[in-house]
C-alpha atoms as a PDB file:
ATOM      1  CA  UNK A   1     116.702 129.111  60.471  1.00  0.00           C
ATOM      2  CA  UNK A   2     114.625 131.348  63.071  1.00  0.00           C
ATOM      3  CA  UNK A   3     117.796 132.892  64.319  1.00  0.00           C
ATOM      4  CA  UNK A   4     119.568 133.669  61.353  1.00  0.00           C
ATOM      5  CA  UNK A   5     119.775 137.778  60.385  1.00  0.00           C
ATOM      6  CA  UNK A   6     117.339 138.639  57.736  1.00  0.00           C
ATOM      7  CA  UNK A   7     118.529 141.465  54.454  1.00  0.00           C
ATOM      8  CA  UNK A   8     116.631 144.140  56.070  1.00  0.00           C
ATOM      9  CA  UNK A   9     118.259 143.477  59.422  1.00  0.00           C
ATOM     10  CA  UNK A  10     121.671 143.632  57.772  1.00  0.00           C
ATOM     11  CA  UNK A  11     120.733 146.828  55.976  1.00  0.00           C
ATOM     12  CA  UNK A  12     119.733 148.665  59.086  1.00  0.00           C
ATOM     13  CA  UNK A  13     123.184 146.896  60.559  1.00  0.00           C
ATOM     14  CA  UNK A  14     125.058 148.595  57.576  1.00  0.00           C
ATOM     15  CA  UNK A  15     122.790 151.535  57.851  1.00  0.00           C
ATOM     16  CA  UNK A  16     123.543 152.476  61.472  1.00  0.00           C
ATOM     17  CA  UNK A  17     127.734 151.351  61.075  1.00  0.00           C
ATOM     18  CA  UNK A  18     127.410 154.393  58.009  1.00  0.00           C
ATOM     19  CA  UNK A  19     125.933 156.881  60.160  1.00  0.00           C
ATOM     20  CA  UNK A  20     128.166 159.722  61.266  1.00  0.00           C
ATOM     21  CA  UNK A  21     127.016 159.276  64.918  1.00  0.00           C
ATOM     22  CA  UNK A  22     128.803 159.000  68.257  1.00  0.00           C
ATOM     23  CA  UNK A  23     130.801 155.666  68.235  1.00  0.00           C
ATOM     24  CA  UNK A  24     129.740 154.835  71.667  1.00  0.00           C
ATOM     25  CA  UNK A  25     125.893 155.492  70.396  1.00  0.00           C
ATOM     26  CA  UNK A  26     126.871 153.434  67.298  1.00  0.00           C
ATOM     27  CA  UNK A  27     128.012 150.316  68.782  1.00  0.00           C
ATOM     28  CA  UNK A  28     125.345 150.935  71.723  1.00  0.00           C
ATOM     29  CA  UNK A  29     122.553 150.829  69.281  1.00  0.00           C
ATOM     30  CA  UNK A  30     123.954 147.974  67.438  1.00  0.00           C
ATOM     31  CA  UNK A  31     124.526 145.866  70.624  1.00  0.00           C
ATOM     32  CA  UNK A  32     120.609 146.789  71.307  1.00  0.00           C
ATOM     33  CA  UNK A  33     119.582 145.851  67.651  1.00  0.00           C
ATOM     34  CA  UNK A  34     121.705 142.472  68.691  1.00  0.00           C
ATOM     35  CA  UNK A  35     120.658 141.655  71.862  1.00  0.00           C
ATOM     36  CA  UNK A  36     116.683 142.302  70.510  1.00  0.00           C
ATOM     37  CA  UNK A  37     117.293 139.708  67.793  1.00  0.00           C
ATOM     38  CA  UNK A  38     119.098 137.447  70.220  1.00  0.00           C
ATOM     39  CA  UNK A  39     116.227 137.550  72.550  1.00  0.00           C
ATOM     40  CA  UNK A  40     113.696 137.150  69.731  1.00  0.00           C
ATOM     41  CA  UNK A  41     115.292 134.168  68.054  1.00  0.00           C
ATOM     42  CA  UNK A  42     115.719 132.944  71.791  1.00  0.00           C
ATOM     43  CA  UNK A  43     112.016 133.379  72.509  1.00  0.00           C
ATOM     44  CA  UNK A  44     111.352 131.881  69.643  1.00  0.00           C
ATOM     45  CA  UNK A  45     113.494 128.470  70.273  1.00  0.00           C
ATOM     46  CA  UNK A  46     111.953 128.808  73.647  1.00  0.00           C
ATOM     47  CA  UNK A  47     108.295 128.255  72.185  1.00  0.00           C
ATOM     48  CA  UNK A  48     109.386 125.797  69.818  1.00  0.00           C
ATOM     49  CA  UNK A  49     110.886 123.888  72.888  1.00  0.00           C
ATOM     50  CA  UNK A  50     107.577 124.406  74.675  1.00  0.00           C
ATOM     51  CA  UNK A  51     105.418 123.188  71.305  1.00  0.00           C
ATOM     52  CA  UNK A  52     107.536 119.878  71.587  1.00  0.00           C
ATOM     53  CA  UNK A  53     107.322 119.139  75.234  1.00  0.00           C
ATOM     54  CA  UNK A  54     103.706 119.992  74.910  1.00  0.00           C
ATOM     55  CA  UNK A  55     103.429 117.678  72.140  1.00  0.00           C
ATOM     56  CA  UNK A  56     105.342 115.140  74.187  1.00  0.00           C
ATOM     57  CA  UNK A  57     103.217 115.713  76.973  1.00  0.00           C
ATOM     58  CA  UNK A  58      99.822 115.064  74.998  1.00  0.00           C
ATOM     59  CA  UNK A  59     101.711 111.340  73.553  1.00  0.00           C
ATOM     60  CA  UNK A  60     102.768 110.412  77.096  1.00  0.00           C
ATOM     61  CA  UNK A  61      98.727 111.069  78.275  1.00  0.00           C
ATOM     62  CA  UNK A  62      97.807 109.111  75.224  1.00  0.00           C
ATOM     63  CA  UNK A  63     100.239 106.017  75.764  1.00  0.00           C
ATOM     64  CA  UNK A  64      99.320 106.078  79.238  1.00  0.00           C
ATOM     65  CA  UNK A  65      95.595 105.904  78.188  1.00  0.00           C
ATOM     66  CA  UNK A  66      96.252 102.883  76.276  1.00  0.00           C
ATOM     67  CA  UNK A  67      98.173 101.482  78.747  1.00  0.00           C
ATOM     68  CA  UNK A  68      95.238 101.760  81.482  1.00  0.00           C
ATOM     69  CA  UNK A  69      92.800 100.401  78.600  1.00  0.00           C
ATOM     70  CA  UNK A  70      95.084  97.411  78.065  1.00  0.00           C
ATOM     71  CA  UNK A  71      95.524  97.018  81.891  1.00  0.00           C
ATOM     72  CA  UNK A  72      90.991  96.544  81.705  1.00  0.00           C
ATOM     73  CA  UNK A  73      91.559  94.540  79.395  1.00  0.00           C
ATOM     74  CA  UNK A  74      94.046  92.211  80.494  1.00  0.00           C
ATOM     75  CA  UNK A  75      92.002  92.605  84.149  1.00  0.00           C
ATOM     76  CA  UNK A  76      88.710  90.878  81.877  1.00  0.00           C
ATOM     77  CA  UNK A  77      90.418  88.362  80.178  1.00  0.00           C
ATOM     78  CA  UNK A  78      91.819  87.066  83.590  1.00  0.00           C
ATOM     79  CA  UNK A  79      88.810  87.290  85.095  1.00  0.00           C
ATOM     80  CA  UNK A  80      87.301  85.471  82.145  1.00  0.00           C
ATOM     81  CA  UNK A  81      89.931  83.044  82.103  1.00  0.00           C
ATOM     82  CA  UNK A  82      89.469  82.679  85.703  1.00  0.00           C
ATOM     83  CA  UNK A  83      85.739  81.977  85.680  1.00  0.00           C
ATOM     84  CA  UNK A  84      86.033  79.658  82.971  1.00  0.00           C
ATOM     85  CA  UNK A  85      89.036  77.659  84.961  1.00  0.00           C
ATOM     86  CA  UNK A  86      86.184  77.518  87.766  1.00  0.00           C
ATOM     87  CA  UNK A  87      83.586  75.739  85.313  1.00  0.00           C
ATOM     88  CA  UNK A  88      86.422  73.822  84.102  1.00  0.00           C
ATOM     89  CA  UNK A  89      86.997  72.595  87.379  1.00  0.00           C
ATOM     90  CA  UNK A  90      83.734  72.432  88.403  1.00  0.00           C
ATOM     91  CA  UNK A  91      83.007  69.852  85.361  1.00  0.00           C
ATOM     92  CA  UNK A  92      85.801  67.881  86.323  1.00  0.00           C
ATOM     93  CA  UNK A  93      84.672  67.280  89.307  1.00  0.00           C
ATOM     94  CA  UNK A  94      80.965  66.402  88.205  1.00  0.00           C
ATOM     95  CA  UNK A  95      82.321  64.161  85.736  1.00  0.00           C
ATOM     96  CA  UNK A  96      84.397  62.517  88.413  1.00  0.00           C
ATOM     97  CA  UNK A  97      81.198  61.698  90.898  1.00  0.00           C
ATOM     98  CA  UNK A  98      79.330  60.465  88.020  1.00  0.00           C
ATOM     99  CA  UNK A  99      82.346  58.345  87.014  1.00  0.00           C
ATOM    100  CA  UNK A 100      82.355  57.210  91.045  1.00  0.00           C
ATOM    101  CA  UNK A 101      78.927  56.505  91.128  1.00  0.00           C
ATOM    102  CA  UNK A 102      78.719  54.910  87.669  1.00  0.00           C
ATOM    103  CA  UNK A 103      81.561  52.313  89.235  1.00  0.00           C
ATOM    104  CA  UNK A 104      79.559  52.045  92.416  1.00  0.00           C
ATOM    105  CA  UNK A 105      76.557  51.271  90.392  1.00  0.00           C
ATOM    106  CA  UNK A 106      78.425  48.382  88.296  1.00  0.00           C
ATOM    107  CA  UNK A 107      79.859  46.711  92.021  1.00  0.00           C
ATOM    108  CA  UNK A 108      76.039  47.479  93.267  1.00  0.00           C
ATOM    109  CA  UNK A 109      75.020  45.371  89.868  1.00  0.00           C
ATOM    110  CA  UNK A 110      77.887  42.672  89.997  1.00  0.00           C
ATOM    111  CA  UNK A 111      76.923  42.038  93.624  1.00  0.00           C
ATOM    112  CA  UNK A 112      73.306  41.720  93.241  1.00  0.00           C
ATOM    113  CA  UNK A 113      73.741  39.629  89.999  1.00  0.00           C
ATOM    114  CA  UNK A 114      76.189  37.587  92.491  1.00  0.00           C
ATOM    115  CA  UNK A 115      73.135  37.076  95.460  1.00  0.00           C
ATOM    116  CA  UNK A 116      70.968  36.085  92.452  1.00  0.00           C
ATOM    117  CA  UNK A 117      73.205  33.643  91.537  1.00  0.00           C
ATOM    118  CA  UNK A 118      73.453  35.164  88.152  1.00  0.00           C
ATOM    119  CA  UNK A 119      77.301  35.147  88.345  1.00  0.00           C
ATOM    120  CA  UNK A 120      79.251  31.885  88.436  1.00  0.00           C
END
């Protein structure tokens, strides 16, 4: 792991523990040498957290790409649907005057053929 303490960081650990220094210097220096790889492992969780919200930032723009492509779609297809409703209708209702007027025509026909005396 990124924040685990390396050989050479344990030798210079070891190293500074052996030296025949100050013990206030000692355990100053090795609460430096501590706090140093604290902060650097901490920096570098820190950009790893950053990498992954960045990454989740750049998924969230995509889905909501794809969801505003859909929505077009979706818009199209009900407008298509919708236009082709209107024709629908607007057939129906052709059919239905020709239908009218095709059963007007037949009275028109039975009622002449009546006059004419065609029809008993």
């Amino acid at each position: 792991p990124a924040h685990s303490i390396s050989a050479d960081q344990l030798a210079i650990v070891r190293e500074l523990l052996s030296r025949n220094i100050d013990e206030n210097l000692k355990y100053m220096l090795l609460e430096q040498f501590i706090n140093t790889h604290i902060n650097s492992a901490a920096g570098i969780e820190q950009k790893r957290a950053r990498d992954e919200v960045e990454s989740l930032q750049k998924l969230l723009l995509t889905a909501e790409d794809d969801i505003a492509k859909l929505r077009t779609r979706v818009a199209r297809a009900e407008k298509s649907a919708s236009k082709r409703k209107t024709e629908r209708d607007e057939a129906t209702s052709k059919l239905l005057d020709v239908k009218s007027a095709v059963e007007a025509s037949r009275a028109e026909l039975v009622r002449v053929r009546a006059e004419a005396g065609l029809i008993e």
